[in-house]
Structure formats: structure tokens, C-alpha cells
Protein backbone atom coordinates (compact mmCIF):
# COMPACT_ATOMS: atom_id res chain seq x y z
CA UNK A 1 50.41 -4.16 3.77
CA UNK A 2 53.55 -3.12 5.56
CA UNK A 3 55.79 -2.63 2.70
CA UNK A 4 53.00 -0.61 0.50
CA UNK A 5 55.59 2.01 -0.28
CA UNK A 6 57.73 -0.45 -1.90
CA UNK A 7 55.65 -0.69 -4.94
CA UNK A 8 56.53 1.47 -7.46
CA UNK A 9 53.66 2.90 -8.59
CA UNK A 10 52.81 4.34 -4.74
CA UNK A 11 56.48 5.47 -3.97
CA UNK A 12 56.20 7.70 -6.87
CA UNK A 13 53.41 9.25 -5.73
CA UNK A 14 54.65 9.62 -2.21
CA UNK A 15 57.30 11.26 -3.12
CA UNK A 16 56.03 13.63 -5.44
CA UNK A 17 53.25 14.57 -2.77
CA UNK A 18 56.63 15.40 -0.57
CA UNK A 19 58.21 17.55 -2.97
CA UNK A 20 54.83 19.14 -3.58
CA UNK A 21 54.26 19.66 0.12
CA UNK A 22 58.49 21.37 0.41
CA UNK A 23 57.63 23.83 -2.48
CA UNK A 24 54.40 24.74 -1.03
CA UNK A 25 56.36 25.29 2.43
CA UNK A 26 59.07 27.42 0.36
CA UNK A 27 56.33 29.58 -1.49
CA UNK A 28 54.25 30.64 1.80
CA UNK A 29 57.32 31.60 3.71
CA UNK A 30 58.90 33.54 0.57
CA UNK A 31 54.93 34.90 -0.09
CA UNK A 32 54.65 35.84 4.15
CA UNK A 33 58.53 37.30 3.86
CA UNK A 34 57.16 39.46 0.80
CA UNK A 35 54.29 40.88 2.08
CA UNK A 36 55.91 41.86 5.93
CA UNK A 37 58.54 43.85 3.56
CA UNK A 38 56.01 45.75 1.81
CA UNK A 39 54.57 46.89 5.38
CA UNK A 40 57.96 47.90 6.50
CA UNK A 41 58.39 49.79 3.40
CA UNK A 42 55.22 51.57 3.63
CA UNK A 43 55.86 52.52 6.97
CA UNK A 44 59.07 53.77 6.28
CA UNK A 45 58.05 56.19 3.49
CA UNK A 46 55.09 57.12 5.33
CA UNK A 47 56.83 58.39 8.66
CA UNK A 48 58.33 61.89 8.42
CA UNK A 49 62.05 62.68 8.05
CA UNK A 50 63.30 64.50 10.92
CA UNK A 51 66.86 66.20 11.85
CA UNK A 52 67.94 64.29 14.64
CA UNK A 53 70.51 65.77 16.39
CA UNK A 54 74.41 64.55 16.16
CA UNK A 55 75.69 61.86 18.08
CA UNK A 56 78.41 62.63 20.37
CA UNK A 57 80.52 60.33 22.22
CA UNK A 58 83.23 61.33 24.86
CA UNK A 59 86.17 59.25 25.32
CA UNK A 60 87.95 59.24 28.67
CA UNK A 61 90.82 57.14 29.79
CA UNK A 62 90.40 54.46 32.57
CA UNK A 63 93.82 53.31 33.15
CA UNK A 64 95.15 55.91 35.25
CA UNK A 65 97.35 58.01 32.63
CA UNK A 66 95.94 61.12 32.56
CA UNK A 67 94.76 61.81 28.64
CA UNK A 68 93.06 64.68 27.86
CA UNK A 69 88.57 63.75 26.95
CA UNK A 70 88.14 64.09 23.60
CA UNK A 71 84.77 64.88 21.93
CA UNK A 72 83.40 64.03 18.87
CA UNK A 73 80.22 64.52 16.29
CA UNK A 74 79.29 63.09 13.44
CA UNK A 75 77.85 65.26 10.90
């Protein structure tokens, strides 16, 4: 009874109940992955676009040399 998976008419159906069991795995996470994108979508075209202001960044050197600060925005 230990080496039931040596006949051939078992192993076959082992390992097609494996393969089924991997593509089942494969579909629910690509099915789960689907459906979370959809929510972020929604939400995203759902929340209003508003101006945010610039960013700015000042850079200032730190290794003594006196450089003059420069300041920058994106637009």
C-alpha cells in the first residue's frame, strides 16, 4: 500500500489533481488582483482633481564653500 502512487493509473490522476489545484491557485490570485484594481480605479475617478500647489525644494551647500541657495518649482 506504500507504493500506491506507483501505479499508473493513480499517478495520473494525482498529478492531474496537482495541476488542477496550481491553475485554480493562479486563477483566484489573478481573479482577487482584478477585482482590488477595479476598486482602485473607481476610487481614483471618483475623488476630485485638485490644484495642488508646486513643489519647491531649496538646495543649500553643506561642505563649507559658500554657494549661493537656489530655489526651484516645478510647474
Amino acid at each position: 500500500m506504500s507504493n500506491f502512487l506507483l501505479d499508473p493509473a493513480i499517478a495520473i490522476y494525482a498529478a492531474l489533481s496537482v495541476a488542477l489545484v496550481v491553475w485554480l491557485g493562479i486563477f483566484t490570485f489573478l481573479w482577487r488582483l482584478d477585482r482590488q484594481a477595479r476598486e482602485l480605479r473607481r476610487q481614483l475617478d471618483q475623488r476630485p482633481r485638485a490644484e495642488a500647489p508646486a513643489p519647491r525644494a531649496t538646495l543649500e551647500a553643506r561642505n563649507g564653500q559658500p554657494q549661493p541657495s537656489v530655489v526651484t518649482t516645478e510647474e
